[in-house]
Protein backbone atom coordinates (compact mmCIF):
# COMPACT_ATOMS: atom_id res chain seq x y z
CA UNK A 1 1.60 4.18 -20.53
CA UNK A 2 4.61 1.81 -19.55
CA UNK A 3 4.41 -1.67 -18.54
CA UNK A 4 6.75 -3.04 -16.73
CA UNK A 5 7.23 -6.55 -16.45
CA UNK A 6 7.74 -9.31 -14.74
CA UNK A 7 7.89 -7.23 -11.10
CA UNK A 8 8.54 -8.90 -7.63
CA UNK A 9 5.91 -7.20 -5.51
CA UNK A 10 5.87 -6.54 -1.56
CA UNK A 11 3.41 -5.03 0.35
CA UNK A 12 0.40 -4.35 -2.14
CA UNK A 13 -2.19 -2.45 -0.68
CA UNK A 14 -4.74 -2.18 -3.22
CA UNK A 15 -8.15 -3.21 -1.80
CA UNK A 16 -10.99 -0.63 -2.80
CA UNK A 17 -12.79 0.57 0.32
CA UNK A 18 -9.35 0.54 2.32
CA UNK A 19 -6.28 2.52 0.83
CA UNK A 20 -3.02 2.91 2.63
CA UNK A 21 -3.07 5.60 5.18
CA UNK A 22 -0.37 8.45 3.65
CA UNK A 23 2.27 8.46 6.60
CA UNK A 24 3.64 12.03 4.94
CA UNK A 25 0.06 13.83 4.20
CA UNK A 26 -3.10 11.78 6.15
CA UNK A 27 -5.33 13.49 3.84
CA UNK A 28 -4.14 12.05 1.00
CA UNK A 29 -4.35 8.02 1.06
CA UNK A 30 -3.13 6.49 -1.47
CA UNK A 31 -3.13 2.63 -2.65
CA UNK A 32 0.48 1.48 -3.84
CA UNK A 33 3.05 -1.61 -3.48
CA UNK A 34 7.03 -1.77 -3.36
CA UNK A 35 8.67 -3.79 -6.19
CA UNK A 36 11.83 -5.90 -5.18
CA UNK A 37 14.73 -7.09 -7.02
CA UNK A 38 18.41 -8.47 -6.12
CA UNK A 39 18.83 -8.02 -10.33
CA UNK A 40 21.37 -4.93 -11.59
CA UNK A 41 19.59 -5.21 -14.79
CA UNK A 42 16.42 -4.79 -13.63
CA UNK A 43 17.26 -2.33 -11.31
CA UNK A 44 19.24 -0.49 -14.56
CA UNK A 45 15.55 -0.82 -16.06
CA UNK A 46 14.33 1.32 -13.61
CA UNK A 47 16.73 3.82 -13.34
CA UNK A 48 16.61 4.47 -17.46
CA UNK A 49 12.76 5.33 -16.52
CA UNK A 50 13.57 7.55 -14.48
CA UNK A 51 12.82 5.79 -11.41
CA UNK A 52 15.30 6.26 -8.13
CA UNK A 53 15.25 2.53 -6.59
CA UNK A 54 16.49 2.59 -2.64
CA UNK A 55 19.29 0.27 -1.71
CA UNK A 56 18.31 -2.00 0.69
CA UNK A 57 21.58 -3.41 2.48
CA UNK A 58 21.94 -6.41 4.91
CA UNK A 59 22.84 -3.93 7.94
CA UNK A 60 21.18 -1.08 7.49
CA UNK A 61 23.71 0.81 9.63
CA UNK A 62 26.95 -0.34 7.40
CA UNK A 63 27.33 1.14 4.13
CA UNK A 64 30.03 -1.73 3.33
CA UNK A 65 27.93 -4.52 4.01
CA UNK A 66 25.76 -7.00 1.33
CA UNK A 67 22.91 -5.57 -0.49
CA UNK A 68 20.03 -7.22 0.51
CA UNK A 69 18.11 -5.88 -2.15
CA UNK A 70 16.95 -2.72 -4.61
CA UNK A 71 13.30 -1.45 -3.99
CA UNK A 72 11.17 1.39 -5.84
CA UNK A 73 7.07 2.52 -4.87
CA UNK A 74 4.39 3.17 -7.40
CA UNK A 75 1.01 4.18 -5.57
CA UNK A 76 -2.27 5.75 -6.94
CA UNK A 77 -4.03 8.59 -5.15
CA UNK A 78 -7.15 7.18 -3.24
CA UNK A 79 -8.81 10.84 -4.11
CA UNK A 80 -8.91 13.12 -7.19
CA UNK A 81 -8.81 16.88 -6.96
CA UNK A 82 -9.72 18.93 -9.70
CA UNK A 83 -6.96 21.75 -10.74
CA UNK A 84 -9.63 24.69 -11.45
CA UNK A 85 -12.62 24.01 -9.14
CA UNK A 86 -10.55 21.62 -6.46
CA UNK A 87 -13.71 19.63 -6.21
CA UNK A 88 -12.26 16.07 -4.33
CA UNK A 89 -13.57 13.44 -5.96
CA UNK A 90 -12.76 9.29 -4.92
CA UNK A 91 -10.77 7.91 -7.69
CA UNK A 92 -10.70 3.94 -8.43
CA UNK A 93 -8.30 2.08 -7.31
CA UNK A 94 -5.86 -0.03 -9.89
CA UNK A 95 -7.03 -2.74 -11.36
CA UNK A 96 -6.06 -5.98 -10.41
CA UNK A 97 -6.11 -9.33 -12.98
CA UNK A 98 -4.86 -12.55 -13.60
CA UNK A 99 -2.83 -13.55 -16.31
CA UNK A 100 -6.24 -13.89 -18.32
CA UNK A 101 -7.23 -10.44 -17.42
CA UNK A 102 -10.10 -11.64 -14.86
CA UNK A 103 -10.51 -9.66 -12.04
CA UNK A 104 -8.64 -10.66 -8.82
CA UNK A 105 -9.38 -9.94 -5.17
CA UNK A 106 -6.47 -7.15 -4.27
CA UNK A 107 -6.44 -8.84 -0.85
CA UNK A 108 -5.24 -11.99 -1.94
CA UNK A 109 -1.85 -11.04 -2.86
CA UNK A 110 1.01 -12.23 -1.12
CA UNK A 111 4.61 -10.90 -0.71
CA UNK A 112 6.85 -12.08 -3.18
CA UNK A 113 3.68 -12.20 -6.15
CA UNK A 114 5.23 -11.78 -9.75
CA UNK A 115 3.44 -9.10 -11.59
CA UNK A 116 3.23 -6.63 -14.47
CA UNK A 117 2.53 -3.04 -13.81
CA UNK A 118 0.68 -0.88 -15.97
CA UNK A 119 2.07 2.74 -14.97
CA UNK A 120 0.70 5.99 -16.09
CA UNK A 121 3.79 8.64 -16.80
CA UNK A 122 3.16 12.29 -14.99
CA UNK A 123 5.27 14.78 -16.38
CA UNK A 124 5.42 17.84 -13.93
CA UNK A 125 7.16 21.01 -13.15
CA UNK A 126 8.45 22.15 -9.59
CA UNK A 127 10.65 25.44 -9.47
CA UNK A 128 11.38 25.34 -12.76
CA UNK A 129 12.58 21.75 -12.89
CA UNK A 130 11.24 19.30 -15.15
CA UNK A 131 10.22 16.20 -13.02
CA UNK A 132 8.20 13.12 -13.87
CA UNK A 133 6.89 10.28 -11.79
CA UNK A 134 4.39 6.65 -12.48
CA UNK A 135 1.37 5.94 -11.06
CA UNK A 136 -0.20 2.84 -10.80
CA UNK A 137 -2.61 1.88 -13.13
CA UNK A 138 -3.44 -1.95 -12.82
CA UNK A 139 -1.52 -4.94 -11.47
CA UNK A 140 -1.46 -8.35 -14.01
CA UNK A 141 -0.44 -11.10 -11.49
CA UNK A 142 1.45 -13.77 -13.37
CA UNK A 143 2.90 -15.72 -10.10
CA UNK A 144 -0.09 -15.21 -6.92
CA UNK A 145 1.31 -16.09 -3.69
CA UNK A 146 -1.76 -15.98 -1.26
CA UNK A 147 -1.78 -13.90 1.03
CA UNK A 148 -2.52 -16.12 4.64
CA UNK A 149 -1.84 -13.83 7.02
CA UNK A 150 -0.02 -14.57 10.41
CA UNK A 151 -1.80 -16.87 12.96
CA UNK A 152 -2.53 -15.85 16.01
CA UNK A 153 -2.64 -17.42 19.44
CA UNK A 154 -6.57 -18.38 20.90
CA UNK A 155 -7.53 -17.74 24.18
CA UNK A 156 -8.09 -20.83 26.45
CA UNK A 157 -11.41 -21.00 28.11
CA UNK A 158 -11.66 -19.51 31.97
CA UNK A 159 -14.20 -18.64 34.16
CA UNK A 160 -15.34 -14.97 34.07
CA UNK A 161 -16.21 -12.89 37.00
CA UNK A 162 -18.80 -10.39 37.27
CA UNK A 163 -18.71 -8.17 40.05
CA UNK A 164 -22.09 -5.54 40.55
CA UNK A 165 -21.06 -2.44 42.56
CA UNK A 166 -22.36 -1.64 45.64
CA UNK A 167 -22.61 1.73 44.88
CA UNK A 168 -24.27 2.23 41.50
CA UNK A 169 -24.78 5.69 40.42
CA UNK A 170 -28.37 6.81 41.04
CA UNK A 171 -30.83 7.07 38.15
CA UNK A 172 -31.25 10.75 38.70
CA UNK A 173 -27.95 11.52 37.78
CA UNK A 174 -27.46 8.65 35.15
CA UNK A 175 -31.07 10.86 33.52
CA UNK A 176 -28.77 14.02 33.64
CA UNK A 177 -25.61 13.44 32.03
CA UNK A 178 -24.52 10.52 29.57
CA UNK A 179 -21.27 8.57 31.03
CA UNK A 180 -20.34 7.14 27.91
């Protein structure tokens, strides 16, 4: 296992009951969270694990202009599927601690946490190639920025009108088939 440390994190989604929705295959959710940096030496870090961090620029449309920042994934499968039998089983999702390793509410992180990774090395093979990737193993939050959400706008109070047709269906045919 590999630890990385120190990580800015974006976009954790790492609650139990509710893993990320896999945009490329549905069936497979997945829990996971980007990790940010504007560093070269961290991003060097990365790319000596093997790890191919994006390049974020300023304008996403000009290759010339500022880079905004570097960015790499780690996520966890939200299901387990045995090689021989493929039984799917639910797998747990990664643990989530303070810096006193007590457990944290996954919800509560915020954009821009500080954390250390624990990441599980998969060596694979795909057409002969050699290939390895991380998955994410537990989360150590060192700097927890809460996670408030956006507010939204109430609704002012107003009168409500109710309006009974004049035609209502008859029971007889309400008895036969179910409108909703």
């Amino acid at each position: 296992m590999a630890i990385l440390k120190n990580q800015e994190i974006w976009f954790a989604k790492l609650v139990a009951g509710r893993p990320d929705k896999n945009k490329f295959d549905p069936t497979r959710p997945n829990w996971n969270l980007q990790c940010r940096t504007t560093d070269k030496a961290k991003r060097k870090e990365w790319m000596e694990l093997g790890l191919k961090p994006r390049t974020v620029r300023v304008d996403a449309e000009d290759d010339e202009s500022p880079i905004a920042y570097y960015s790499v994934s780690f996520r966890k499968s939200a299901i387990k599927v045995d090689k021989i039998t493929k039984v799917v089983t639910k797998a747990n999702p990664p643990e989530v601690v303070d810096g006193k390793n007590k457990e944290m509410d996954p919800s509560t992180i915020g954009n821009g946490s500080i954390a250390n990774l624990r990441l599980l090395k998969n060596d694979f093979e795909v057409g002969g190639e050699k290939k390895s990737n991380y998955i994410l193993m537990g989360v150590q939050l060192v700097k927890h920025i809460i996670y408030t959400g956006t507010q939204m706008e109430e609704f002012e109070e107003c009168d409500t009108e109710t309006v009974v047709p004049e035609d209502k269906p008859s029971e007889k045919d309400s008895d036969d088939e179910d409108l909703y």
